[in-house]
PDB file of N, CA and C in Angstrom:
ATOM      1  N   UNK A   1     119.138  88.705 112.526  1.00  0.00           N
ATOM      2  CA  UNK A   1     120.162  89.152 113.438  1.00  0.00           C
ATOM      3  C   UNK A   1     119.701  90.445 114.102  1.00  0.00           C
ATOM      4  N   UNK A   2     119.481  90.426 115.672  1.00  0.00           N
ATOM      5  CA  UNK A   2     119.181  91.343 115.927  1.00  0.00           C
ATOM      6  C   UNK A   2     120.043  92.718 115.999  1.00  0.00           C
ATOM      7  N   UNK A   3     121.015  93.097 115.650  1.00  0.00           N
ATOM      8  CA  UNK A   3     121.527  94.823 115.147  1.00  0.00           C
ATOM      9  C   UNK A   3     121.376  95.143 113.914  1.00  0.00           C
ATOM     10  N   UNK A   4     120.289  94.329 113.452  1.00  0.00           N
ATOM     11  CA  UNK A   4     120.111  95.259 112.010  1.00  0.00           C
ATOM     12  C   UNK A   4     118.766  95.712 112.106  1.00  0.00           C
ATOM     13  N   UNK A   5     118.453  96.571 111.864  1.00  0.00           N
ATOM     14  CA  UNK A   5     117.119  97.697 112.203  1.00  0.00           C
ATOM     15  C   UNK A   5     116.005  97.663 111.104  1.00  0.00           C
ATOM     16  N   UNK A   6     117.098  97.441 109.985  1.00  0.00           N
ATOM     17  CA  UNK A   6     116.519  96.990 108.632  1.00  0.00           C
ATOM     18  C   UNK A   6     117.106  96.334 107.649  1.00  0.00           C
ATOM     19  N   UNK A   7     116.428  96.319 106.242  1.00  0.00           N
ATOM     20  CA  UNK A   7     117.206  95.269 104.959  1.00  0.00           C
ATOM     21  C   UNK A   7     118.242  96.603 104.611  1.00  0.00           C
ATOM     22  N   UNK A   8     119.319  95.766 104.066  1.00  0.00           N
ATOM     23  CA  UNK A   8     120.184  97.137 103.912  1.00  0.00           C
ATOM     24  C   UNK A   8     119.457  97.402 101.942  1.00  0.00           C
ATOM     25  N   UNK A   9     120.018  98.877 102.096  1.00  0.00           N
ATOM     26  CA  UNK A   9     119.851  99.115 100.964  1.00  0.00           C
ATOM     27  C   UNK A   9     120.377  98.257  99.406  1.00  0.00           C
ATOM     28  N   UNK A  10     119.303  98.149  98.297  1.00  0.00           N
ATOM     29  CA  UNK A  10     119.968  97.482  97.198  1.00  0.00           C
ATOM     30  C   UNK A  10     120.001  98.326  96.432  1.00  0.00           C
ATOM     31  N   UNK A  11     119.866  99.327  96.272  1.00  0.00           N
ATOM     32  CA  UNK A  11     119.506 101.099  95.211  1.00  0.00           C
ATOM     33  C   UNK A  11     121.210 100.438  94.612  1.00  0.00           C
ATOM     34  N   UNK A  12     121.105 100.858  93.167  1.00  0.00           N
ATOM     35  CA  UNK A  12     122.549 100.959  92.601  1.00  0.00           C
ATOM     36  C   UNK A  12     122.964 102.247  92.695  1.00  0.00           C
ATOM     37  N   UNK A  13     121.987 103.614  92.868  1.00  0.00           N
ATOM     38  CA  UNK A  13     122.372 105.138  92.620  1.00  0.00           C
ATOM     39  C   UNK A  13     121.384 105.617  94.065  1.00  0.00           C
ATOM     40  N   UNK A  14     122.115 106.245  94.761  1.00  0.00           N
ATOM     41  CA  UNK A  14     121.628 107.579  95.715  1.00  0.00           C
ATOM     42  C   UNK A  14     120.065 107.542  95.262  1.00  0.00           C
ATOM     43  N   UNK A  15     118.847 108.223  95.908  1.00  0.00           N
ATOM     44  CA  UNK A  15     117.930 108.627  95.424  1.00  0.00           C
ATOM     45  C   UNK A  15     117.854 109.827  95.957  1.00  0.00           C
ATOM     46  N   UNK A  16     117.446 110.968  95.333  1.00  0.00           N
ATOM     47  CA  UNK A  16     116.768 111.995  95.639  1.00  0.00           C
ATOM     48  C   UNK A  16     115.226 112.863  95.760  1.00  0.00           C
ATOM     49  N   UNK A  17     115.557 113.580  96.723  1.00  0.00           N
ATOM     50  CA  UNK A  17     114.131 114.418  96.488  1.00  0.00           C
ATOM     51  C   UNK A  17     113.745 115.264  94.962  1.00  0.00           C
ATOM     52  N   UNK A  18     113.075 115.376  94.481  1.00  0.00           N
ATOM     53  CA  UNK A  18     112.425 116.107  93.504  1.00  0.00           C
ATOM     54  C   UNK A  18     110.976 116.657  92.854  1.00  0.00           C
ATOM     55  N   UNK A  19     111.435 117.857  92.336  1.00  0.00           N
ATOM     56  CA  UNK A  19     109.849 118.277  91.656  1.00  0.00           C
ATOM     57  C   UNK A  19     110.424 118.842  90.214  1.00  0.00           C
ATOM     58  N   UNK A  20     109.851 117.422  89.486  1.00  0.00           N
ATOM     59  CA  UNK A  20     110.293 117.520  88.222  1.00  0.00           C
ATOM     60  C   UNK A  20     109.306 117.428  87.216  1.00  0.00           C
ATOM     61  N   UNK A  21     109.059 118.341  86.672  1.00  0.00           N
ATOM     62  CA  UNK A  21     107.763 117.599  85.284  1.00  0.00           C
ATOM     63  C   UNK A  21     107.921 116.886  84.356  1.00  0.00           C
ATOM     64  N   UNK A  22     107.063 116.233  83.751  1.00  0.00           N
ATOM     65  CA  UNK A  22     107.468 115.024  82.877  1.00  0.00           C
ATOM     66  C   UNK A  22     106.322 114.708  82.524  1.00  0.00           C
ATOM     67  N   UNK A  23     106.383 114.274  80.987  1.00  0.00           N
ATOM     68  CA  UNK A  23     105.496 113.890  80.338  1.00  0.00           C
ATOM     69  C   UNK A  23     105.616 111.919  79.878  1.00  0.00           C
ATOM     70  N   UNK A  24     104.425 111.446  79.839  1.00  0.00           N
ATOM     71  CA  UNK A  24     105.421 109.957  79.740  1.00  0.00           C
ATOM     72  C   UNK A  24     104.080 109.692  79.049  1.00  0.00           C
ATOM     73  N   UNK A  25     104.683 109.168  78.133  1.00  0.00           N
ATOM     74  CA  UNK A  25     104.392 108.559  76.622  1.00  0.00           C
ATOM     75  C   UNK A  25     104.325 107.376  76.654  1.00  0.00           C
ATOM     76  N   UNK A  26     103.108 106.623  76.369  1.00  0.00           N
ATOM     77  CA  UNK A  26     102.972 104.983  75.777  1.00  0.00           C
ATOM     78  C   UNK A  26     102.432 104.743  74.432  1.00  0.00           C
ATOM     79  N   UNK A  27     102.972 104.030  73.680  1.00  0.00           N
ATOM     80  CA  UNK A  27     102.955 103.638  72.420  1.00  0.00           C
ATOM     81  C   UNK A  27     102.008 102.176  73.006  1.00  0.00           C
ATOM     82  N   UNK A  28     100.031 102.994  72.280  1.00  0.00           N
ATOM     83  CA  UNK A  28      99.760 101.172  72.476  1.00  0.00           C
ATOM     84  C   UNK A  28      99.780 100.852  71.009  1.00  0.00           C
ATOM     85  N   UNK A  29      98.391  99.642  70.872  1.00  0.00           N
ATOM     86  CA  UNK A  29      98.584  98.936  69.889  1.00  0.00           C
ATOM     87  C   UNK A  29      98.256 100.355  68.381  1.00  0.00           C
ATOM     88  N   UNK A  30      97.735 101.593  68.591  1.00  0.00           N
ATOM     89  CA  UNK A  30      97.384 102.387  67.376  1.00  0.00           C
ATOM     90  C   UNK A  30      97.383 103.692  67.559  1.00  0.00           C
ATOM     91  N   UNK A  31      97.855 103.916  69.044  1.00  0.00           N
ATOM     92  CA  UNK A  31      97.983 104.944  69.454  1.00  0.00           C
ATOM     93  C   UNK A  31      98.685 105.260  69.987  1.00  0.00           C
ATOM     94  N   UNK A  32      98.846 106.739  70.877  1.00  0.00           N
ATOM     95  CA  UNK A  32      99.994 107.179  71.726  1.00  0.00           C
ATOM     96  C   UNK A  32      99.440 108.186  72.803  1.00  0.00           C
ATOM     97  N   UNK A  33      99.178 107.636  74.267  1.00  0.00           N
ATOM     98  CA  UNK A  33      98.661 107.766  75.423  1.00  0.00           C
ATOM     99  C   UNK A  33      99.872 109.061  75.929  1.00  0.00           C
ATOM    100  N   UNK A  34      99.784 110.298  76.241  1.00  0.00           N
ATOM    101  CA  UNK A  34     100.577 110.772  76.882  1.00  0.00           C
ATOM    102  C   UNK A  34     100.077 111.359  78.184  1.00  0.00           C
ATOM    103  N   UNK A  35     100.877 111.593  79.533  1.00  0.00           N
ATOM    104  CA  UNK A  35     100.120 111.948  80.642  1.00  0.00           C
ATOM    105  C   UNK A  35     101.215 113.304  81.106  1.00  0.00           C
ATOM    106  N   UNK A  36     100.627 113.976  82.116  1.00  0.00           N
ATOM    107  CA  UNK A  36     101.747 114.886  82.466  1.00  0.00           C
ATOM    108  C   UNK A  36     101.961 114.154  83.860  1.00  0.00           C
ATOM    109  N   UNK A  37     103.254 114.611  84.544  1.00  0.00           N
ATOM    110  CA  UNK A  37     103.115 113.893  85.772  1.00  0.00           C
ATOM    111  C   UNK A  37     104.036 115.220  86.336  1.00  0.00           C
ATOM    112  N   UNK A  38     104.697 114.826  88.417  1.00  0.00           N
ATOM    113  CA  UNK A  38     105.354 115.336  88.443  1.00  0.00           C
ATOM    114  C   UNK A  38     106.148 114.111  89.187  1.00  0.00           C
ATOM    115  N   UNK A  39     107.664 114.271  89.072  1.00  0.00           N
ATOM    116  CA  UNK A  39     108.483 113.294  90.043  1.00  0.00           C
ATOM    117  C   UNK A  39     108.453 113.608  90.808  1.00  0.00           C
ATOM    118  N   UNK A  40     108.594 112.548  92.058  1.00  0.00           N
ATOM    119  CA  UNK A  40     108.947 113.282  93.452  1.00  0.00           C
ATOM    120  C   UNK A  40     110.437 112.784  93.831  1.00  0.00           C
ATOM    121  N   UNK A  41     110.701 111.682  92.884  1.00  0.00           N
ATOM    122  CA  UNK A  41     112.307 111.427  93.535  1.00  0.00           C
ATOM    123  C   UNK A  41     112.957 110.889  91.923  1.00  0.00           C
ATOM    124  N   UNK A  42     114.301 110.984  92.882  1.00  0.00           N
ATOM    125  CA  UNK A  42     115.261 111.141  91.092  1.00  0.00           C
ATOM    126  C   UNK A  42     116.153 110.588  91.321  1.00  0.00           C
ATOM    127  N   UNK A  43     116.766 109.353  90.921  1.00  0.00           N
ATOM    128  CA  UNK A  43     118.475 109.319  90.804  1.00  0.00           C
ATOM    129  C   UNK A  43     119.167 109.184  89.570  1.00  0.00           C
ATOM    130  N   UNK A  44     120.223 109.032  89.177  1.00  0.00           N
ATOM    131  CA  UNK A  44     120.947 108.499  88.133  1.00  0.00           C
ATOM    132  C   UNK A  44     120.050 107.411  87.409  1.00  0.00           C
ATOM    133  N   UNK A  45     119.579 106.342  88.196  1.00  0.00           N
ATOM    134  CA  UNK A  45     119.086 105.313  87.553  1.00  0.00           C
ATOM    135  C   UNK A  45     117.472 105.358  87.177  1.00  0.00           C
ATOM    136  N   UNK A  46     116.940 106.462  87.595  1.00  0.00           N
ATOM    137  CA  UNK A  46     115.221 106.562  87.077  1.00  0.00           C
ATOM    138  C   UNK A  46     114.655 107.358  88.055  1.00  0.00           C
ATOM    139  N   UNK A  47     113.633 107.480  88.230  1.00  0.00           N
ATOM    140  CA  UNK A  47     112.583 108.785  88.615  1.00  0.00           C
ATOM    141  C   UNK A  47     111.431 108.139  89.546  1.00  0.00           C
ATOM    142  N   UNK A  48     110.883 108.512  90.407  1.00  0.00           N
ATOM    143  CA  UNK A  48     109.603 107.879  91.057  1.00  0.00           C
ATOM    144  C   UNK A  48     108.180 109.028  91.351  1.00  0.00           C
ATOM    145  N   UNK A  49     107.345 108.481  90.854  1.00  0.00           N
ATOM    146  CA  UNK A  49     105.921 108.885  90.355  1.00  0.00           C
ATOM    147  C   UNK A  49     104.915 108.884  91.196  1.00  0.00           C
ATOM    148  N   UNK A  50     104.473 109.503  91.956  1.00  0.00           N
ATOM    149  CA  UNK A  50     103.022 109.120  92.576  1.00  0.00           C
ATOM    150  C   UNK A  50     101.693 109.589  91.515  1.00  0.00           C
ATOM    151  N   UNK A  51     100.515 109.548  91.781  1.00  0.00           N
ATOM    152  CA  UNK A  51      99.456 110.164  91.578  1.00  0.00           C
ATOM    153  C   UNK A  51      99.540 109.642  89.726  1.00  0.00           C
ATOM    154  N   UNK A  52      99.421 108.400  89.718  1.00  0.00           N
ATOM    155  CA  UNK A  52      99.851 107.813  88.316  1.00  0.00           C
ATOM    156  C   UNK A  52      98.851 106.457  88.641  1.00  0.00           C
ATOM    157  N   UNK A  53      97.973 106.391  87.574  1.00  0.00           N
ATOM    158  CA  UNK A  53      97.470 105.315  87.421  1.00  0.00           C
ATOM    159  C   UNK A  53      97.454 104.761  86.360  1.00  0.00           C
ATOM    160  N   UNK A  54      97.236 103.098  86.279  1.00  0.00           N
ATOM    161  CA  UNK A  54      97.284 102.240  85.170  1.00  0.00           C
ATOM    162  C   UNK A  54      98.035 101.923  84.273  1.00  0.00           C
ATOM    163  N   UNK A  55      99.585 102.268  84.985  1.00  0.00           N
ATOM    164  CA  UNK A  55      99.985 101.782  84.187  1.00  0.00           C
ATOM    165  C   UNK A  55     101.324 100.406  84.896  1.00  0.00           C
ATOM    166  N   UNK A  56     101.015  99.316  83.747  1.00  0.00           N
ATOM    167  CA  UNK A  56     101.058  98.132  84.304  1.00  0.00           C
ATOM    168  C   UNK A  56     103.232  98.183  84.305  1.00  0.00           C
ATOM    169  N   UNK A  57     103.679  97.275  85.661  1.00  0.00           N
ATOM    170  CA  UNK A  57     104.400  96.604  85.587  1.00  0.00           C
ATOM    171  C   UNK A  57     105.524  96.502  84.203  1.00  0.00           C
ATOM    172  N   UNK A  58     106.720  96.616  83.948  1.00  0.00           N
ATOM    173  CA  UNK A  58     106.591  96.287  82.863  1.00  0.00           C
ATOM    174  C   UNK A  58     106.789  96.778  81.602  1.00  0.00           C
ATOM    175  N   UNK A  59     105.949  97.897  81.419  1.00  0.00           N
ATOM    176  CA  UNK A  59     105.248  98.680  80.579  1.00  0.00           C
ATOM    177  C   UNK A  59     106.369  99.570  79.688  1.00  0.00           C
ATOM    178  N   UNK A  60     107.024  99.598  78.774  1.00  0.00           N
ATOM    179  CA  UNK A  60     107.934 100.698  78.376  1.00  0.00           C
ATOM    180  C   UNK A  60     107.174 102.172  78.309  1.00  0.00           C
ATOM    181  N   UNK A  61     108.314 103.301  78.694  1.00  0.00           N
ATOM    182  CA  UNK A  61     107.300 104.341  78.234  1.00  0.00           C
ATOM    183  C   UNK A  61     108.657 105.256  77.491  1.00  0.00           C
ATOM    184  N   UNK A  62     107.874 106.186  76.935  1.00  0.00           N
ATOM    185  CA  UNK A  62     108.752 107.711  76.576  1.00  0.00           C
ATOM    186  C   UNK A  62     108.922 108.451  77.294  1.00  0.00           C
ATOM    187  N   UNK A  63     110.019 109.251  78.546  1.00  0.00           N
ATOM    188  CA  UNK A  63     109.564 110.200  78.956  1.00  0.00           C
ATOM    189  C   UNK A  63     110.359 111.542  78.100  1.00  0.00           C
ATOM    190  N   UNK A  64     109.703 112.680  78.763  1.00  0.00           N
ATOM    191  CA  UNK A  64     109.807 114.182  78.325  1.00  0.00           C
ATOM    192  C   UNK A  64     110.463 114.758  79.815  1.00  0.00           C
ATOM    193  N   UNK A  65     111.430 114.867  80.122  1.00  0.00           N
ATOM    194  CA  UNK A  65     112.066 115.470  81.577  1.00  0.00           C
ATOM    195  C   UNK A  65     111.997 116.828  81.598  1.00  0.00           C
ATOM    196  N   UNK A  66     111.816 117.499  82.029  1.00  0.00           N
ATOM    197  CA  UNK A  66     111.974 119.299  82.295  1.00  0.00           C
ATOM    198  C   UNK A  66     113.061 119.621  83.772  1.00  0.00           C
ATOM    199  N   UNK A  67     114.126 118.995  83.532  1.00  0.00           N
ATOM    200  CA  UNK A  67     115.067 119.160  84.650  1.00  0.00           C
ATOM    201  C   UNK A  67     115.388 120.777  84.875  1.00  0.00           C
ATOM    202  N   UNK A  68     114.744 121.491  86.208  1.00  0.00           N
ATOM    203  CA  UNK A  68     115.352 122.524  86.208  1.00  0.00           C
ATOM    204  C   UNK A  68     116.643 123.315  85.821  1.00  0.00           C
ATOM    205  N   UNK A  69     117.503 122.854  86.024  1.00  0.00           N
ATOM    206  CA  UNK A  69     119.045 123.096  85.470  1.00  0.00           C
ATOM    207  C   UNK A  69     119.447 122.600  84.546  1.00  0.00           C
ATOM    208  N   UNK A  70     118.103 122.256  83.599  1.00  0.00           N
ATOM    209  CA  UNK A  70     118.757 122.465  82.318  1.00  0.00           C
ATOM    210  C   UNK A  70     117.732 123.296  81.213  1.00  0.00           C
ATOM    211  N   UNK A  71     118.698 123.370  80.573  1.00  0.00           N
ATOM    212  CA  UNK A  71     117.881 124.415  79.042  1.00  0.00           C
ATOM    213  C   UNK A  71     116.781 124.161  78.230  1.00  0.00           C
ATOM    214  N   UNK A  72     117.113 122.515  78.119  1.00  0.00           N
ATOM    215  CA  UNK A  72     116.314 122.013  77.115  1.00  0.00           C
ATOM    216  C   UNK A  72     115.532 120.671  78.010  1.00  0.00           C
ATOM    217  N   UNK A  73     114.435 119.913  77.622  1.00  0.00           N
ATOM    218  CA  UNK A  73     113.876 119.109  77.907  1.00  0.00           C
ATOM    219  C   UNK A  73     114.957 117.537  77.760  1.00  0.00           C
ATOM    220  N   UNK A  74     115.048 116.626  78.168  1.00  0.00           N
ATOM    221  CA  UNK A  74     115.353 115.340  78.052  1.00  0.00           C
ATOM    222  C   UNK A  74     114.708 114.398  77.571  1.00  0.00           C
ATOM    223  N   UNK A  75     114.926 113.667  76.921  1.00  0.00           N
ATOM    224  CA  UNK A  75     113.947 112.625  76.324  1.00  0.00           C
ATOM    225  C   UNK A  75     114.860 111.240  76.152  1.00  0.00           C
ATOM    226  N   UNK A  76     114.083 110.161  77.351  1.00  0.00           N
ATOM    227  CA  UNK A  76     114.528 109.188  77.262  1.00  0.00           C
ATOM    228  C   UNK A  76     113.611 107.814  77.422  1.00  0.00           C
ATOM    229  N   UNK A  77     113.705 106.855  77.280  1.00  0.00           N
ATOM    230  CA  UNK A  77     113.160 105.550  77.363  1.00  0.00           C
ATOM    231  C   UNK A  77     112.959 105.152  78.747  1.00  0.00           C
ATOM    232  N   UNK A  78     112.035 104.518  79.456  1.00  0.00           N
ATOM    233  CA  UNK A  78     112.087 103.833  80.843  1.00  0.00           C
ATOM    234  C   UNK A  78     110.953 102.664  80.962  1.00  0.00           C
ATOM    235  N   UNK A  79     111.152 102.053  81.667  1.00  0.00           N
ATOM    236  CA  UNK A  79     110.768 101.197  82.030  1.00  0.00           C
ATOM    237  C   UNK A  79     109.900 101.387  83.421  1.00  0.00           C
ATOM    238  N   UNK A  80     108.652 100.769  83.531  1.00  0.00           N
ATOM    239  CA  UNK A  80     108.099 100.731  84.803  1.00  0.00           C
ATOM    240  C   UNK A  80     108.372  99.817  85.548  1.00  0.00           C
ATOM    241  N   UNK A  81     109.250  99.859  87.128  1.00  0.00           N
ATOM    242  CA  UNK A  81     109.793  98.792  87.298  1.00  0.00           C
ATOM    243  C   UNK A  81     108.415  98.396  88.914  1.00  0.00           C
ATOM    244  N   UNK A  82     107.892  99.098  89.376  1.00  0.00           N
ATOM    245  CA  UNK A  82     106.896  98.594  90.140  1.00  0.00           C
ATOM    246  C   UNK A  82     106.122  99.581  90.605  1.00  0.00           C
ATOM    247  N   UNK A  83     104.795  99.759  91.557  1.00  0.00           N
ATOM    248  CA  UNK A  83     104.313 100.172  91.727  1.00  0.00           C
ATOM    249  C   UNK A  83     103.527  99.715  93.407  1.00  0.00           C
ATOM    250  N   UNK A  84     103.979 100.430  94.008  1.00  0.00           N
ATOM    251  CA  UNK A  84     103.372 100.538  95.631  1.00  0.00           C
ATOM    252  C   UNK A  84     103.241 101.731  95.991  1.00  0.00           C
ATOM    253  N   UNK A  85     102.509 102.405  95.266  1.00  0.00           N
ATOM    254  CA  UNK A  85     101.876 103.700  96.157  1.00  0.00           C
ATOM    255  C   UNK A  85     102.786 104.872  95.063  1.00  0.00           C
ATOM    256  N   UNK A  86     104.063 104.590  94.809  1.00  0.00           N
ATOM    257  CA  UNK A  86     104.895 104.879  93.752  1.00  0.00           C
ATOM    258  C   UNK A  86     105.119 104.245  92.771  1.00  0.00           C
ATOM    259  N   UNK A  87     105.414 104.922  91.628  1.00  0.00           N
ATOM    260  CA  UNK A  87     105.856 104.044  89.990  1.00  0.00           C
ATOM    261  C   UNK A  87     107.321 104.441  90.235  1.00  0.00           C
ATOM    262  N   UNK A  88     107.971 103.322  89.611  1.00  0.00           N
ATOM    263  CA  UNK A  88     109.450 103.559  89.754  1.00  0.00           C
ATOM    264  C   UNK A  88     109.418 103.438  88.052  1.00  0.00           C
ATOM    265  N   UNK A  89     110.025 104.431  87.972  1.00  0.00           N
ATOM    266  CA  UNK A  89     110.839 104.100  86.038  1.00  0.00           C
ATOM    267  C   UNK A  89     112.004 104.210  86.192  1.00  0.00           C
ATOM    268  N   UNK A  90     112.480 103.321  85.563  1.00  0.00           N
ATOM    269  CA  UNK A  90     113.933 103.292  85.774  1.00  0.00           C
ATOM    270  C   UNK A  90     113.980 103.368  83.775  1.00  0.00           C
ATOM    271  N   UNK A  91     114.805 104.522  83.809  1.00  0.00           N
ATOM    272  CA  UNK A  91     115.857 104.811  82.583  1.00  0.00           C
ATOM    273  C   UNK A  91     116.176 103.004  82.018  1.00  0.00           C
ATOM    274  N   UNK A  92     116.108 103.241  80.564  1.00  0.00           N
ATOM    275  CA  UNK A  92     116.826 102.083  79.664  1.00  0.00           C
ATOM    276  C   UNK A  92     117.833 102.891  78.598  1.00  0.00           C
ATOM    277  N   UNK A  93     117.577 104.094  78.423  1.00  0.00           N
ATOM    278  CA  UNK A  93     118.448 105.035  77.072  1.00  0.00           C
ATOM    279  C   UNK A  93     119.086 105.920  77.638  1.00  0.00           C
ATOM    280  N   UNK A  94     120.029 106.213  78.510  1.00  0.00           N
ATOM    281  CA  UNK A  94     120.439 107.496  79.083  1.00  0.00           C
ATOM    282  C   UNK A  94     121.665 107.591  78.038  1.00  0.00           C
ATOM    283  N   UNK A  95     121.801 108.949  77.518  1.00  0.00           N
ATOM    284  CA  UNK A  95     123.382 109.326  76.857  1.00  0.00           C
ATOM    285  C   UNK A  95     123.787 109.563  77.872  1.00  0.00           C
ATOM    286  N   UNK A  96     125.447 109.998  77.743  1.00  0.00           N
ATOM    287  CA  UNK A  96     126.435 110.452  78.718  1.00  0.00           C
ATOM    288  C   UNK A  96     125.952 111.423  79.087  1.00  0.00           C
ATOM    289  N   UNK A  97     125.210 112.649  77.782  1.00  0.00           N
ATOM    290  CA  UNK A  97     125.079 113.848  78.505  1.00  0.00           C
ATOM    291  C   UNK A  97     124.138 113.913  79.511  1.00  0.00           C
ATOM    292  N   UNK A  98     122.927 113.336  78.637  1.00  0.00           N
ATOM    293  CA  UNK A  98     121.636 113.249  79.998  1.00  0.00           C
ATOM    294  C   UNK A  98     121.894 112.712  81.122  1.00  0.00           C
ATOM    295  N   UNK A  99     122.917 111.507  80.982  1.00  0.00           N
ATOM    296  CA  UNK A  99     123.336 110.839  82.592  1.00  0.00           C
ATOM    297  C   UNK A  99     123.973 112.595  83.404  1.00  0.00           C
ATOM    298  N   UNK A 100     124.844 113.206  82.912  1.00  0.00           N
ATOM    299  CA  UNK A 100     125.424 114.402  83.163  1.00  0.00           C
ATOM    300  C   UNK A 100     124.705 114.871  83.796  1.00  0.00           C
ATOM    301  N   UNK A 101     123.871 115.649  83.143  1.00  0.00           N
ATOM    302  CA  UNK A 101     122.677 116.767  83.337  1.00  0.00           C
ATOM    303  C   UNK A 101     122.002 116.070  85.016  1.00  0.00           C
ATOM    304  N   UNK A 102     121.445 114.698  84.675  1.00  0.00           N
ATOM    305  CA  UNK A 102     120.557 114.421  85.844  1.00  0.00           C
ATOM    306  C   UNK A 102     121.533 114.369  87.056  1.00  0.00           C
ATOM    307  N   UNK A 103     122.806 113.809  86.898  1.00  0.00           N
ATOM    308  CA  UNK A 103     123.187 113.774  88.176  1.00  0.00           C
ATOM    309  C   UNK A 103     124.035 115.304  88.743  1.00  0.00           C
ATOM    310  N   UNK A 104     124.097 116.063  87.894  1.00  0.00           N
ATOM    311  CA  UNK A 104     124.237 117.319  88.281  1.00  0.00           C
ATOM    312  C   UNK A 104     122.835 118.508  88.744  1.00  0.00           C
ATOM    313  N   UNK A 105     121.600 117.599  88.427  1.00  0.00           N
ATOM    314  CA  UNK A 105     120.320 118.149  89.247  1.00  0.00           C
ATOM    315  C   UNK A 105     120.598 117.552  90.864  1.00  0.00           C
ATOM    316  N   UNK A 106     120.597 115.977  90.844  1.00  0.00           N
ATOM    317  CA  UNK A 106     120.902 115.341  91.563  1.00  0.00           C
ATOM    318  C   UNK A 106     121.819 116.033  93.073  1.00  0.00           C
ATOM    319  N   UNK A 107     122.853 116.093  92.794  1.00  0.00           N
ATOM    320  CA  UNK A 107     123.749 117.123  93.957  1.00  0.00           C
ATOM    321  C   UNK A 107     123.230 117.974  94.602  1.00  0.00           C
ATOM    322  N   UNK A 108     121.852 118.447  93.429  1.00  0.00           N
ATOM    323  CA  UNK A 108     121.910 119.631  94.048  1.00  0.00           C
ATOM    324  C   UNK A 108     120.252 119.541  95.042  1.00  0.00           C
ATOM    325  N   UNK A 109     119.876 118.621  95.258  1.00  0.00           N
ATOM    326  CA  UNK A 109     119.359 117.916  96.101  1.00  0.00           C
ATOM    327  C   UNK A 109     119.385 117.378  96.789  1.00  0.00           C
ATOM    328  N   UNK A 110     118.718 117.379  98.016  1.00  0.00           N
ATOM    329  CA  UNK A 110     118.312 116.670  99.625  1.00  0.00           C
ATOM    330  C   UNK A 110     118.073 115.297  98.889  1.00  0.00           C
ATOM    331  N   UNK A 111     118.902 114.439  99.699  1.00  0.00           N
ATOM    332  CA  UNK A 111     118.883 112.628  99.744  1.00  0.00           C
ATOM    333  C   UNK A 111     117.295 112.377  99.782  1.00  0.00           C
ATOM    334  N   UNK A 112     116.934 111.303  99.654  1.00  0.00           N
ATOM    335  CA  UNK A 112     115.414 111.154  99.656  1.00  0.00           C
ATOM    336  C   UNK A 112     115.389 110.182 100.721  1.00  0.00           C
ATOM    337  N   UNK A 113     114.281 110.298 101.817  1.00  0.00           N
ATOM    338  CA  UNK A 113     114.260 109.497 102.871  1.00  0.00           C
ATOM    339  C   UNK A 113     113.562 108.230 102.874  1.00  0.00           C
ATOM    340  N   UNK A 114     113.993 107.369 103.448  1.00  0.00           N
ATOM    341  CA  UNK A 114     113.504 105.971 103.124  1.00  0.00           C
ATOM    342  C   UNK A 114     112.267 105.653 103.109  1.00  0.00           C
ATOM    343  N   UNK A 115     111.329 104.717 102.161  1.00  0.00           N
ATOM    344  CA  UNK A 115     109.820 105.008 102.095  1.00  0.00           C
ATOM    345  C   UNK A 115     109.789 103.711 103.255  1.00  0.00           C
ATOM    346  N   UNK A 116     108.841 103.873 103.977  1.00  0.00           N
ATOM    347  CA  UNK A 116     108.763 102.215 104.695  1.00  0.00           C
ATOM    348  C   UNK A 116     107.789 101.325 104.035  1.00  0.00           C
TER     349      UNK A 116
END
């Protein structure tokens, strides 16, 4: 149909801009791989990664969050949900509070602009 410019959005949560550190943890078969990274985008529902390699589709990890506005570090479960130039992890363990915490970083951030 030509008045649509594009696919409309399917995001369940806002995304935002961010510079967040994070450590993300894989449990392989005898060991435990940890990397530092930084996010560049954040919502309620998970975090997105550039400058991250190898890790597959799929993949569960641990992360370690260092959300500015907060005190203490976060530590939650995610999932790698794809990879085009960005890793998307999307959260599987959020408590109420950590849901809290992130979407009160969240606000306080510029919307994130659409990747093409």
């Amino acid at each position: 149909m030509a008045w649509f410019s594009r696919a409309p959005d399917r995001r369940t949560f806002p995304r935002f801009e961010a510079e967040v550190p994070l450590v993300i943890s894989l449990v392989a078969e005898q060991e435990i791989a940890s990397v530092r990274a930084l996010a560049d985008g954040i919502s309620e529902g998970g975090l997105s990664v550039s400058n991250l390699q190898g890790l597959p589709v799929g993949q569960a990890v641990s992360l370690e969050i260092r959300l500015p506005t907060a005190t203490q570090p976060i530590w939650v479960e995610a999932v790698a949900t794809h990879n085009s130039g960005h890793y998307g992890l999307r959260f599987t363990s959020l408590t109420d509070e950590q849901r809290k915490l992130i979407k009160r970083y969240c606000r306080l951030q510029p919307r994130q602009k659409r990747r093409a």
